[in-house]
PDB file of N, CA and C in Angstrom:
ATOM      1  N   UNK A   1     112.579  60.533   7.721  1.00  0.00           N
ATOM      2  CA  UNK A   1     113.345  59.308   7.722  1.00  0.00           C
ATOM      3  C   UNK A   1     113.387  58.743   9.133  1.00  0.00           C
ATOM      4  N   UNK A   2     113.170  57.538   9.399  1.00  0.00           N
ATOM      5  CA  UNK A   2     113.454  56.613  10.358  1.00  0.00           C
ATOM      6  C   UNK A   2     114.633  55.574  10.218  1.00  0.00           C
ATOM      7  N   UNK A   3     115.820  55.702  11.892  1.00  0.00           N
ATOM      8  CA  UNK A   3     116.268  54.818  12.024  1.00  0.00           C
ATOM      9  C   UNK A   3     116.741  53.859  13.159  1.00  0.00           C
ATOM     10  N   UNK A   4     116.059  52.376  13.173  1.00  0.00           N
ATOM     11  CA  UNK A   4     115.945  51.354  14.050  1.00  0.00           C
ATOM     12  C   UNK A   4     117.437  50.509  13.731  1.00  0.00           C
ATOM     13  N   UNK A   5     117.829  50.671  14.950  1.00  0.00           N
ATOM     14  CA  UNK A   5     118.954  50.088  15.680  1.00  0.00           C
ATOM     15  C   UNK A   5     118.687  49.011  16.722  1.00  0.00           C
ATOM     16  N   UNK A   6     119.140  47.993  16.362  1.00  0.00           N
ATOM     17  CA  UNK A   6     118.670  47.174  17.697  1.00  0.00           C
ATOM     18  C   UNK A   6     120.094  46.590  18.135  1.00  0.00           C
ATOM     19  N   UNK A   7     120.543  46.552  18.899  1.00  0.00           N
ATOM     20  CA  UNK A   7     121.717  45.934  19.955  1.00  0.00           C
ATOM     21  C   UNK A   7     120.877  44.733  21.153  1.00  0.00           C
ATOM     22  N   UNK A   8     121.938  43.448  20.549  1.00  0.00           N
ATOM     23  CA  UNK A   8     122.002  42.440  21.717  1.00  0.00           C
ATOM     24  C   UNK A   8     122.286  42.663  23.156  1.00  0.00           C
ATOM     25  N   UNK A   9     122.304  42.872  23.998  1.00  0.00           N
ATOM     26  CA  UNK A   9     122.469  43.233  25.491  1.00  0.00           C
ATOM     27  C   UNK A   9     123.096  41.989  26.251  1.00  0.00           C
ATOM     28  N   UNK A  10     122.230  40.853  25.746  1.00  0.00           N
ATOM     29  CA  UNK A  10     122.524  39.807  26.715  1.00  0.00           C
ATOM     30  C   UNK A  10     121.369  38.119  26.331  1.00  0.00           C
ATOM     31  N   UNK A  11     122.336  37.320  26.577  1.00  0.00           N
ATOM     32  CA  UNK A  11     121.876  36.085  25.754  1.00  0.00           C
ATOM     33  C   UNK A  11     122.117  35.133  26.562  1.00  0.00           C
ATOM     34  N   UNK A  12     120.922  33.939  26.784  1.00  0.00           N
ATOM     35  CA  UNK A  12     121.117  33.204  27.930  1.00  0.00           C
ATOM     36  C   UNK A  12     120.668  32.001  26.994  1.00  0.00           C
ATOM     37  N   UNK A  13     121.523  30.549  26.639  1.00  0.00           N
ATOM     38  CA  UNK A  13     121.165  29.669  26.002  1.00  0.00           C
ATOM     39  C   UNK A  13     120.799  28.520  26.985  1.00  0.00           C
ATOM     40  N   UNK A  14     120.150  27.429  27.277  1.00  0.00           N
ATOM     41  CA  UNK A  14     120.266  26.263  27.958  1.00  0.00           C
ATOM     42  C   UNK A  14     119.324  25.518  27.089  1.00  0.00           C
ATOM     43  N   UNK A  15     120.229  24.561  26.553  1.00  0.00           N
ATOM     44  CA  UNK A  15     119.766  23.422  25.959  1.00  0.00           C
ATOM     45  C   UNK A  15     118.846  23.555  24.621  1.00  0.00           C
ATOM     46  N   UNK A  16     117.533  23.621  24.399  1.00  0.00           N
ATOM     47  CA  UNK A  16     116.692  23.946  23.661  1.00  0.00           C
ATOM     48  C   UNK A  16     115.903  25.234  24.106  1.00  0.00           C
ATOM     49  N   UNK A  17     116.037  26.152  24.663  1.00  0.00           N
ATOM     50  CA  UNK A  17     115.695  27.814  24.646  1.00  0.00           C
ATOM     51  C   UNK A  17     116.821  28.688  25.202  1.00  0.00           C
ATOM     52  N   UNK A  18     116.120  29.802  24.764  1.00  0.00           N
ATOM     53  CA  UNK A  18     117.253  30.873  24.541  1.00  0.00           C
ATOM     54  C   UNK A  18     116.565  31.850  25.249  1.00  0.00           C
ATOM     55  N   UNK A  19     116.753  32.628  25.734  1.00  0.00           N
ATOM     56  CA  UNK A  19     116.590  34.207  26.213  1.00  0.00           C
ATOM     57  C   UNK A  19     117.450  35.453  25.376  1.00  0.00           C
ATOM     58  N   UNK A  20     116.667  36.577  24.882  1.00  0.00           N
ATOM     59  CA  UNK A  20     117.618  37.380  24.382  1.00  0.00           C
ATOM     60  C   UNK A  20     117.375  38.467  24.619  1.00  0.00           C
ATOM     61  N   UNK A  21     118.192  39.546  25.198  1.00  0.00           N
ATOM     62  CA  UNK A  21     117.470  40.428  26.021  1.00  0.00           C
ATOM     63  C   UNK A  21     118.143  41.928  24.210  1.00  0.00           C
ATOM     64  N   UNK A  22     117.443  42.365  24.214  1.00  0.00           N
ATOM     65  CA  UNK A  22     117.403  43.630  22.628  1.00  0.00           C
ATOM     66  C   UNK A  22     117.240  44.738  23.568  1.00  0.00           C
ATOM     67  N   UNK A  23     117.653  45.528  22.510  1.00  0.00           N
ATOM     68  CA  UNK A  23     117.918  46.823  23.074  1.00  0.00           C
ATOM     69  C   UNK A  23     117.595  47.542  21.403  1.00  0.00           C
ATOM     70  N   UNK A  24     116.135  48.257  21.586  1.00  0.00           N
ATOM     71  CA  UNK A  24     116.115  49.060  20.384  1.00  0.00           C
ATOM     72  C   UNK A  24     115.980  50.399  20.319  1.00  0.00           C
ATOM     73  N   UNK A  25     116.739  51.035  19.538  1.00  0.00           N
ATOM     74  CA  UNK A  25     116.575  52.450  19.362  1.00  0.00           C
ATOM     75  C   UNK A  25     116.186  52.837  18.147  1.00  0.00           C
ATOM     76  N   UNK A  26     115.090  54.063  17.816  1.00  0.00           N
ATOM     77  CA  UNK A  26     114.481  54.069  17.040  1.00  0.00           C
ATOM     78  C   UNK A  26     114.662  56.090  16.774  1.00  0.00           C
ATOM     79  N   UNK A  27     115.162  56.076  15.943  1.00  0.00           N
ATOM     80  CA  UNK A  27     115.518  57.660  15.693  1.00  0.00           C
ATOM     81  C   UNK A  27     114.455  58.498  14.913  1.00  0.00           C
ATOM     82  N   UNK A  28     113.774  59.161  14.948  1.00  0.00           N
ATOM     83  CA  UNK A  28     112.946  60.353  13.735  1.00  0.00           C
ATOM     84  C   UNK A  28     113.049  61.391  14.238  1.00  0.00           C
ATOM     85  N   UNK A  29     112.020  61.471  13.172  1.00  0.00           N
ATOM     86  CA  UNK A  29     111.563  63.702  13.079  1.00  0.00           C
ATOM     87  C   UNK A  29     110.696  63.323  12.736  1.00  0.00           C
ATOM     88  N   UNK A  30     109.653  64.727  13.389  1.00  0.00           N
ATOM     89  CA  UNK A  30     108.062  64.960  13.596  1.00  0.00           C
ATOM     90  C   UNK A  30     108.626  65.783  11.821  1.00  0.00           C
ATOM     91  N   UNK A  31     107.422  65.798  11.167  1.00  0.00           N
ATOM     92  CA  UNK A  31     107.590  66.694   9.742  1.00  0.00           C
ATOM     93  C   UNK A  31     107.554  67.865  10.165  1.00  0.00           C
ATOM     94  N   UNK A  32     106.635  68.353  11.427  1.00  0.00           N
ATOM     95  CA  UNK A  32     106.467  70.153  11.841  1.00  0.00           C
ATOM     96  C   UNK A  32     107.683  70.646  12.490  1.00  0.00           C
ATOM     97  N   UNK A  33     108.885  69.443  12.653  1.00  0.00           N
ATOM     98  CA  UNK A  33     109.833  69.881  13.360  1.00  0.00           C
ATOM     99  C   UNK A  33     111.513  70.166  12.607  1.00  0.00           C
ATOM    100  N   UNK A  34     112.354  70.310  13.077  1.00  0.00           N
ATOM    101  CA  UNK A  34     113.308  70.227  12.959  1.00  0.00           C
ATOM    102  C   UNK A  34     114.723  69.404  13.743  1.00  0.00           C
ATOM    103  N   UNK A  35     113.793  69.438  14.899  1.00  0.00           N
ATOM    104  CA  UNK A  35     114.760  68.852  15.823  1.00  0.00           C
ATOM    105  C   UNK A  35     114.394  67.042  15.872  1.00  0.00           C
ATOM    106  N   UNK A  36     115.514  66.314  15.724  1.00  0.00           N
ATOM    107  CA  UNK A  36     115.200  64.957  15.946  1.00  0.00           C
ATOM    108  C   UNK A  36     114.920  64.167  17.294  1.00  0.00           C
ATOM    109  N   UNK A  37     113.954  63.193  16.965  1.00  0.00           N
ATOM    110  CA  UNK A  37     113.062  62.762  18.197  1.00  0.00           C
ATOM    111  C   UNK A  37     114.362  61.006  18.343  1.00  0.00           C
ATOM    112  N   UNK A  38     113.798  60.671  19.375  1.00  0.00           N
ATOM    113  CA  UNK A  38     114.366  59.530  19.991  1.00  0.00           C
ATOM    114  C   UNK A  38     113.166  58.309  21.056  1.00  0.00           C
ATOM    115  N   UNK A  39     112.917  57.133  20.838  1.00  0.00           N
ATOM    116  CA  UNK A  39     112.590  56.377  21.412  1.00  0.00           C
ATOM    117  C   UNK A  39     113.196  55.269  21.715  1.00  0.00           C
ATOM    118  N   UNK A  40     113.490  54.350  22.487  1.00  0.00           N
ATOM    119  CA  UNK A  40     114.257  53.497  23.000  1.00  0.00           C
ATOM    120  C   UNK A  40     113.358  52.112  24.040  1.00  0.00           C
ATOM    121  N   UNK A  41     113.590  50.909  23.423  1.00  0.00           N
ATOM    122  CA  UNK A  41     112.770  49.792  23.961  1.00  0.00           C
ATOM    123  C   UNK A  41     113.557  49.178  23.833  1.00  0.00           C
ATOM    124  N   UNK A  42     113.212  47.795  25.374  1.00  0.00           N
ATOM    125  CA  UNK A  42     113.961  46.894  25.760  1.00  0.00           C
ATOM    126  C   UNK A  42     113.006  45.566  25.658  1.00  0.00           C
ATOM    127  N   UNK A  43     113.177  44.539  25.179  1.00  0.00           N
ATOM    128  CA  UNK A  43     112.564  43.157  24.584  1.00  0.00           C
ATOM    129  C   UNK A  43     113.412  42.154  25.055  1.00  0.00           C
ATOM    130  N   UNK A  44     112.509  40.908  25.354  1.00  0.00           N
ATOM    131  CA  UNK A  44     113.163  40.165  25.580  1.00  0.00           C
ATOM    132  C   UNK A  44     112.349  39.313  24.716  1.00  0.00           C
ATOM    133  N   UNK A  45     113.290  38.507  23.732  1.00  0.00           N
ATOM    134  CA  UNK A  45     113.020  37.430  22.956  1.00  0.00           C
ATOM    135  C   UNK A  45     113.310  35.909  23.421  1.00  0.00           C
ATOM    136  N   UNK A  46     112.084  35.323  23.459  1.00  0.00           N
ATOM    137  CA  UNK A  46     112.203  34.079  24.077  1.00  0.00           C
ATOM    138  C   UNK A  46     112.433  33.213  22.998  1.00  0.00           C
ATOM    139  N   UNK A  47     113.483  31.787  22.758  1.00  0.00           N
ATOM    140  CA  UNK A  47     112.810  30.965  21.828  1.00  0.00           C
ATOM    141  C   UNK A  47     113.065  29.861  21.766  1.00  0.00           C
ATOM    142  N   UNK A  48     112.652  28.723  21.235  1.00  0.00           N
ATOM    143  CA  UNK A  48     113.028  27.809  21.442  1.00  0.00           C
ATOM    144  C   UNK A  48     113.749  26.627  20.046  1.00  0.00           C
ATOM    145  N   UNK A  49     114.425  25.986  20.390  1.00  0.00           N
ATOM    146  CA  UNK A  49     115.008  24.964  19.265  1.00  0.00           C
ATOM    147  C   UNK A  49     113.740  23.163  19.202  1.00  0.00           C
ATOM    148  N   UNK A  50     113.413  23.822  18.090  1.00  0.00           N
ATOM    149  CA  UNK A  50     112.752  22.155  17.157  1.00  0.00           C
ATOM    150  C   UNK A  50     113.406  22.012  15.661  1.00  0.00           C
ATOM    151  N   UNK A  51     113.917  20.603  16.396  1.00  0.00           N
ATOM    152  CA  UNK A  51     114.660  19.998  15.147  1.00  0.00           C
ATOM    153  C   UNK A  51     115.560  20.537  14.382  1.00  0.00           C
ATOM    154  N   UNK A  52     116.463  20.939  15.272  1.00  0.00           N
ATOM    155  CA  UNK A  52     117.359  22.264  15.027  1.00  0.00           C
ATOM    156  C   UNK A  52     117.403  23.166  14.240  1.00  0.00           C
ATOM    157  N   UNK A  53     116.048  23.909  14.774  1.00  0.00           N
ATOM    158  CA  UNK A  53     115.691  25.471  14.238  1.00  0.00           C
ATOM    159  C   UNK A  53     115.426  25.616  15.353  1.00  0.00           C
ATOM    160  N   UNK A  54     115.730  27.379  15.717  1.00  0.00           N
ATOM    161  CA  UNK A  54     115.481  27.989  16.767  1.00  0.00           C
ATOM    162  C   UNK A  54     114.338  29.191  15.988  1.00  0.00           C
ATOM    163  N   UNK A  55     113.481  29.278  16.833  1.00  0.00           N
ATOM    164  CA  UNK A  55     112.590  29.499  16.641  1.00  0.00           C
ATOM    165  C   UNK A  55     111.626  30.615  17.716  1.00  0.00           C
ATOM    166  N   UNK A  56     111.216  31.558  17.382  1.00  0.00           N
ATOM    167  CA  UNK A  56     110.786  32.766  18.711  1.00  0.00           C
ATOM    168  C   UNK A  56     109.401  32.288  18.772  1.00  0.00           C
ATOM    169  N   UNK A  57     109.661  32.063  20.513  1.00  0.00           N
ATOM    170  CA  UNK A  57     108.115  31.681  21.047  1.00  0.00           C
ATOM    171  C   UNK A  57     107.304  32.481  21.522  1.00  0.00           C
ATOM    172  N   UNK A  58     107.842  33.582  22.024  1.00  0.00           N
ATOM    173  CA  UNK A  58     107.361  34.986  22.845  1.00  0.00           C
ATOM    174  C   UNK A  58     108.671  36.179  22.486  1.00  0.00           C
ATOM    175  N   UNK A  59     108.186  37.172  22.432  1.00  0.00           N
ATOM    176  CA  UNK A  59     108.520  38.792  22.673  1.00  0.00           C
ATOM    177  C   UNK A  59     107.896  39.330  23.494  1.00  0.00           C
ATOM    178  N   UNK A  60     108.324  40.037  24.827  1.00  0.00           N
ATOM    179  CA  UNK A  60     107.871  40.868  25.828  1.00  0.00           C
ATOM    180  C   UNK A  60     108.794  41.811  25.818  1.00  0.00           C
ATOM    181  N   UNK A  61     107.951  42.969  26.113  1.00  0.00           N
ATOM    182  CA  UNK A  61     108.088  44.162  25.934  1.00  0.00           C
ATOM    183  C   UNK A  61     108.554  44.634  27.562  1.00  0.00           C
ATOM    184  N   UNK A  62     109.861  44.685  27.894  1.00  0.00           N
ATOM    185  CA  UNK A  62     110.080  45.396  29.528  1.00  0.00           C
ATOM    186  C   UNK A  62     109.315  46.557  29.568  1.00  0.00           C
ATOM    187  N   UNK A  63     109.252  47.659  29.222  1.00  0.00           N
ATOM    188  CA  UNK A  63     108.583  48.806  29.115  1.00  0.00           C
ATOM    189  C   UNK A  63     108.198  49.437  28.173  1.00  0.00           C
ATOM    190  N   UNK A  64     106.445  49.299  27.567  1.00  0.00           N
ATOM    191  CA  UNK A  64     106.341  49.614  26.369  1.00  0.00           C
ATOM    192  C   UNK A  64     105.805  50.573  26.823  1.00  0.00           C
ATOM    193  N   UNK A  65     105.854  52.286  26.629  1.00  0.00           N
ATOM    194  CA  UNK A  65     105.284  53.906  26.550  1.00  0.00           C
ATOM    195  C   UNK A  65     104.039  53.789  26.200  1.00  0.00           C
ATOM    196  N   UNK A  66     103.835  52.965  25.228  1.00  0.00           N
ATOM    197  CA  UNK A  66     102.610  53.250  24.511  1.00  0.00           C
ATOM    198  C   UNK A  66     101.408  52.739  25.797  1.00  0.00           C
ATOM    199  N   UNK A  67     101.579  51.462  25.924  1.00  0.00           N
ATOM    200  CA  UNK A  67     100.494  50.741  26.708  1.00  0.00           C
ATOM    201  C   UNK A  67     100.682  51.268  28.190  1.00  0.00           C
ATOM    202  N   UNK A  68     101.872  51.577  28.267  1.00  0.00           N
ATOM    203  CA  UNK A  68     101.444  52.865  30.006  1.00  0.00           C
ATOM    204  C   UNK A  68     101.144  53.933  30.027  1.00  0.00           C
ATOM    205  N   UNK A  69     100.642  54.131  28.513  1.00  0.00           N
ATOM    206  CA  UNK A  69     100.110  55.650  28.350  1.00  0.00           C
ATOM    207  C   UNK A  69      98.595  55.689  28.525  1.00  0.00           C
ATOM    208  N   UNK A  70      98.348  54.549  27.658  1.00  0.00           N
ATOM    209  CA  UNK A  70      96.782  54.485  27.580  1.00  0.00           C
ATOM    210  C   UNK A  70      96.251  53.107  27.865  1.00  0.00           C
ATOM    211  N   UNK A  71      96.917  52.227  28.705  1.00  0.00           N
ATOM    212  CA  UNK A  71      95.834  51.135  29.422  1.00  0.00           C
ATOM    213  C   UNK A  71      94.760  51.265  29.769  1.00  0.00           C
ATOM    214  N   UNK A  72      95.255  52.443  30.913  1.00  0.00           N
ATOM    215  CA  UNK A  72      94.107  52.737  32.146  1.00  0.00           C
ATOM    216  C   UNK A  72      92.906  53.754  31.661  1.00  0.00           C
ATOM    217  N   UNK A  73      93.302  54.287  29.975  1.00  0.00           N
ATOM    218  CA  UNK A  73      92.809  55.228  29.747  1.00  0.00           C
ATOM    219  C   UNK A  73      91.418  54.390  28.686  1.00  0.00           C
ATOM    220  N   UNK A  74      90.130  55.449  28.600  1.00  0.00           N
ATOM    221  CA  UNK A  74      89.268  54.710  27.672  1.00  0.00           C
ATOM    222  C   UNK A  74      89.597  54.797  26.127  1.00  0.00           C
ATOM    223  N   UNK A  75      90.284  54.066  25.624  1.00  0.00           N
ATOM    224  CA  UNK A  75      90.995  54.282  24.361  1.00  0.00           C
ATOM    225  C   UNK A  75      90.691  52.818  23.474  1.00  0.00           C
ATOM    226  N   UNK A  76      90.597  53.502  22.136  1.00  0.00           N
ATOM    227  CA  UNK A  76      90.414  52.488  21.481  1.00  0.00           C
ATOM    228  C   UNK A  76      91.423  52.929  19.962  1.00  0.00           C
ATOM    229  N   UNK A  77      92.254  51.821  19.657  1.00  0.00           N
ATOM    230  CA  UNK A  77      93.161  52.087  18.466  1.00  0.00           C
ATOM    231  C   UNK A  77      92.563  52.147  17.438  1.00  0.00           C
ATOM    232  N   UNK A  78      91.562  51.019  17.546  1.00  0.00           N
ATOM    233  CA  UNK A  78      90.831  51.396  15.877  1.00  0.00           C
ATOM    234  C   UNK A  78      89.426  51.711  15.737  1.00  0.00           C
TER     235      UNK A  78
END
């Protein structure tokens, strides 16, 4: 079982965009294990208002594990 928690941190509105800074936590277990695992990411959601809908223009990732694991490395996902 997996469980994703995400918490608001911090929210910056002016006019027609928004900044939203997330805070996600993401709980499991490996199946060979017993003991529960933990990962934790910070996002910032950009977005903007047309025609009053707000709307996400970008997601950046403050520190994603994955891609500082294996940028530099010769890796291919698929």
């Amino acid at each position: 079982m997996m469980l994703f928690l995400y918490v608001t941190r911090n929210a910056a509105v002016e006019r027609n965009a928004a900044v939203i800074e997330i805070l996600g936590n993401i709980s499991f277990r490996y199946a060979e294990t017993e003991d529960p695992s933990f990962c934790q990411e910070e996002h910032l959601v950009f977005l903007v208002k047309l025609g009053g809908e707000w709307f996400i223009a970008d997601v950046e990732t403050k520190y994603d594990w994955f891609v500082g694991m294996y940028q530099q490395k010769d890796y291919d996902i698929f």
